[in-house]
N, C-alpha and C. Protein backbone atom coordinates (compact mmCIF):
# COMPACT_ATOMS: atom_id res chain seq x y z
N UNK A 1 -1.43 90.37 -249.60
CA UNK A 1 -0.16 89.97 -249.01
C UNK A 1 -0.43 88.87 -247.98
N UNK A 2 0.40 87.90 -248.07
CA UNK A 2 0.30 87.05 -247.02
C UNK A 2 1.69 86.84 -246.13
N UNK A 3 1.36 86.21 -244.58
CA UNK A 3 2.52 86.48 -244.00
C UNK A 3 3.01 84.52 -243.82
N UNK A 4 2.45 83.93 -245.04
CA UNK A 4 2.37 82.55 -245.30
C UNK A 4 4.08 82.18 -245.72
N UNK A 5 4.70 81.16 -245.17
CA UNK A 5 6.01 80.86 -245.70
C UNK A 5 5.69 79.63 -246.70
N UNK A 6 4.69 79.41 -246.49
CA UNK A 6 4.44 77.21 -247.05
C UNK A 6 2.81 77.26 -247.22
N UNK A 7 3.01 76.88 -248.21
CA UNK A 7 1.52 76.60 -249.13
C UNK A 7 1.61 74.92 -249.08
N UNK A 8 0.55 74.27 -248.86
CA UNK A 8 0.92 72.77 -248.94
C UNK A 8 -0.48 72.02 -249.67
N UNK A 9 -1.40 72.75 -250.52
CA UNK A 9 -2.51 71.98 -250.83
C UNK A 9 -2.38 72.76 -252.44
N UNK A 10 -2.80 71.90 -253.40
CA UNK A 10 -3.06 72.11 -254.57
C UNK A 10 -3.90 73.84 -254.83
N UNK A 11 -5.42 73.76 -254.21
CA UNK A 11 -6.19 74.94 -254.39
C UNK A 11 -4.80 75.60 -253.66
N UNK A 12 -4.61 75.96 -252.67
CA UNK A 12 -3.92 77.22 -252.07
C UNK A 12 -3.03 77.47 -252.79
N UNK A 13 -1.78 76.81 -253.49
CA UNK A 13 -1.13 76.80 -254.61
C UNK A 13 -1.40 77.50 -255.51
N UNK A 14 -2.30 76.94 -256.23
CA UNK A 14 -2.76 77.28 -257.49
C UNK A 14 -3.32 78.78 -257.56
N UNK A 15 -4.33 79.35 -256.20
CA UNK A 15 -4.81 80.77 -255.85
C UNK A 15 -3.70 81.93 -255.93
N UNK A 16 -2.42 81.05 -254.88
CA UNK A 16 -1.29 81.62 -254.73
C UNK A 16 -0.69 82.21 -255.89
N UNK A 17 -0.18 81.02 -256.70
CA UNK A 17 0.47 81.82 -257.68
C UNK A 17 0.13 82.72 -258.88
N UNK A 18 -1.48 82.92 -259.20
CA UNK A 18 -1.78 83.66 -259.59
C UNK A 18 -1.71 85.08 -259.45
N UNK A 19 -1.41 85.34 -258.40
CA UNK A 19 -0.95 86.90 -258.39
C UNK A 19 0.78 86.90 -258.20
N UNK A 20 1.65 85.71 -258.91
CA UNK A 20 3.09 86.12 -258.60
C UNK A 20 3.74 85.91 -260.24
N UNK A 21 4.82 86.30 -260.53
CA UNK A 21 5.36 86.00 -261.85
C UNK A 21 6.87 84.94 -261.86
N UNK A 22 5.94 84.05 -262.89
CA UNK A 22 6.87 82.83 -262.53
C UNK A 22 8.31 83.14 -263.61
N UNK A 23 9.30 82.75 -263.04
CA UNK A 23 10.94 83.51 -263.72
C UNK A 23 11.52 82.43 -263.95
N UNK A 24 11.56 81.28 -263.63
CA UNK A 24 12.31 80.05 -263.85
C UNK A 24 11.10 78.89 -263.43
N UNK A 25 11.44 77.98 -264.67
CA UNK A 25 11.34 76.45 -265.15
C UNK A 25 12.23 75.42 -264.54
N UNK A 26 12.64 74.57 -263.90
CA UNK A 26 13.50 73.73 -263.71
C UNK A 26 13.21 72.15 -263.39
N UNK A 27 13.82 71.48 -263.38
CA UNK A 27 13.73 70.09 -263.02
C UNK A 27 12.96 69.25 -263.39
N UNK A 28 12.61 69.83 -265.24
CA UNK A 28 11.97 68.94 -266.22
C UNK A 28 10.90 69.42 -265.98
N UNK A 29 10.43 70.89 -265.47
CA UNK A 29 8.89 71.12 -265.21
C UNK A 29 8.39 70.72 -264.16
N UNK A 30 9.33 69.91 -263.29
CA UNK A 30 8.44 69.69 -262.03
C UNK A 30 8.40 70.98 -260.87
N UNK A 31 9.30 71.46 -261.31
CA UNK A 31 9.96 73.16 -260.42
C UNK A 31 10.27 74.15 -261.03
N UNK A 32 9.15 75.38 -260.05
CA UNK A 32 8.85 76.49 -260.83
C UNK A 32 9.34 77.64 -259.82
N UNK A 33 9.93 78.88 -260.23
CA UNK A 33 10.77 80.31 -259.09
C UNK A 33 9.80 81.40 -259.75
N UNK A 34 8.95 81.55 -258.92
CA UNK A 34 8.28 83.19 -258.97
C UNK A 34 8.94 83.78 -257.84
N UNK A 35 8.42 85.17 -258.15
CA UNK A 35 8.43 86.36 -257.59
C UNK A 35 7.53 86.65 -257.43
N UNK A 36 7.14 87.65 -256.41
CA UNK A 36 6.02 88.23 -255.35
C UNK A 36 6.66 89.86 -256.25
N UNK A 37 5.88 90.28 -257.17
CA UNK A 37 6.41 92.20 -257.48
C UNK A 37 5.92 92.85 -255.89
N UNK A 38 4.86 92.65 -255.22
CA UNK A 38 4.29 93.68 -254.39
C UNK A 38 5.46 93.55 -253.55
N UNK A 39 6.29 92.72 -252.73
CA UNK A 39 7.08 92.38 -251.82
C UNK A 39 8.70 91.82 -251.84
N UNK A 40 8.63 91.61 -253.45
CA UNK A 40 9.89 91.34 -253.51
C UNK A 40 10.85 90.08 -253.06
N UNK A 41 9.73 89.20 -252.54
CA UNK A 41 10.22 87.46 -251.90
C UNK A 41 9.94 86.79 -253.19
N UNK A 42 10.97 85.57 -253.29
CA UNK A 42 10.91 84.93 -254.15
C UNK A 42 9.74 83.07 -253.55
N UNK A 43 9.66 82.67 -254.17
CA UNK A 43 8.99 81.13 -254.01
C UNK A 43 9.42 80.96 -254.93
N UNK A 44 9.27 79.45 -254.18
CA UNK A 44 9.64 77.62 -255.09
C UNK A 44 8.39 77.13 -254.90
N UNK A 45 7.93 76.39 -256.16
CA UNK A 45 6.79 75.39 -256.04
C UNK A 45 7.51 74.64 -256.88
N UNK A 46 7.13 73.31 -256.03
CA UNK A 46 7.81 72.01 -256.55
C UNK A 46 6.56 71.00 -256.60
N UNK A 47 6.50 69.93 -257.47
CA UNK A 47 5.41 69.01 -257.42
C UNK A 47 5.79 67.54 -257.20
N UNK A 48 5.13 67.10 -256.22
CA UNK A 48 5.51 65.42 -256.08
C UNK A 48 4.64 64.45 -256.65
N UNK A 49 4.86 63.64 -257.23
CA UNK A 49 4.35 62.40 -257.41
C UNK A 49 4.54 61.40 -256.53
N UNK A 50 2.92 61.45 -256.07
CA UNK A 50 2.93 60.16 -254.79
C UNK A 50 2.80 58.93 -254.89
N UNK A 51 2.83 57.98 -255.83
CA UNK A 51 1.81 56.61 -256.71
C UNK A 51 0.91 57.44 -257.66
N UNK A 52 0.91 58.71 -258.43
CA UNK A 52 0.52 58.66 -259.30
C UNK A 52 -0.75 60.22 -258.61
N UNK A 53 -0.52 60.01 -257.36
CA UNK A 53 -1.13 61.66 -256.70
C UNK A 53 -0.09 62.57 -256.58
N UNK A 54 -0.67 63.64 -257.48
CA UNK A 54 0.00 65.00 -257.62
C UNK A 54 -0.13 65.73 -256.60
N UNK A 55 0.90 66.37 -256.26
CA UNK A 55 0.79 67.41 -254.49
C UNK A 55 1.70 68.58 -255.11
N UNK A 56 0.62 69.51 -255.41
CA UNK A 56 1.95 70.84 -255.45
C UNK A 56 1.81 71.42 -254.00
N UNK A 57 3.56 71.37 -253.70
CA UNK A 57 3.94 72.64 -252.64
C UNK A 57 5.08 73.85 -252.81
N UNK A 58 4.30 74.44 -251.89
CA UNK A 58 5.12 75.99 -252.29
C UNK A 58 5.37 76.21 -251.11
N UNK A 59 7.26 76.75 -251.14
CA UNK A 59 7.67 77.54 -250.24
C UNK A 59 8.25 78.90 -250.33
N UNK A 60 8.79 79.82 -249.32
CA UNK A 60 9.48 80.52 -249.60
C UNK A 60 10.78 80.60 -249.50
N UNK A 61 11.36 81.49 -250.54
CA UNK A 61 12.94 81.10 -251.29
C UNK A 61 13.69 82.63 -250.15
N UNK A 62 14.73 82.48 -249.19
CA UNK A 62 15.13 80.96 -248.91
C UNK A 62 13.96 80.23 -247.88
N UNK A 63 14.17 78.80 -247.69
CA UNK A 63 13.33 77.96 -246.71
C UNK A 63 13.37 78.55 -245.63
N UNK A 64 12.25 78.55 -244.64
CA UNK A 64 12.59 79.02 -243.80
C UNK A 64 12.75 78.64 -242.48
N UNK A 65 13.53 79.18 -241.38
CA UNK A 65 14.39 78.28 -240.26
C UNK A 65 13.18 77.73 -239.48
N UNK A 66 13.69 76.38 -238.54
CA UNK A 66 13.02 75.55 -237.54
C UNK A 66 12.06 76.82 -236.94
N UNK A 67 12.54 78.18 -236.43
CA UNK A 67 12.29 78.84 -235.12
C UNK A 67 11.10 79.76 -236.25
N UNK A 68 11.09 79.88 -237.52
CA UNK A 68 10.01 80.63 -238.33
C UNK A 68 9.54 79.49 -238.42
């Protein structure tokens, strides 16, 4: 369990979502909605194209406020 809201590097990503089950596809494959079974929070990982550098980031669904 992590008490992580934002994943922001490819490896941590990629570690991450291996233990979650992904439930939705969207936005041509660039955006993916798992679920956490142990905890019941959902995440978004979305991927940017920077000039051609890939950055997956992951947050938690919903985003979370300035003060978290």
């Amino acid at each position: 369990m992590t008490d992580r809201k934002l994943f922001g590097t490819n490896t941590l990503v990629n570690d991450f979502v291996q233990r979650l089950t992904k439930i939705e596809t969207f936005d041509g494959g660039w955006s993916e909605k798992y679920v956490d079974n142990e905890t019941g929070l959902s995440w978004l990982k979305y991927t940017i194209d920077d000039r051609g550098f890939f950055q997956n980031l992951m947050f938690i669904s919903p985003p979370p406020t300035t003060d978290e």
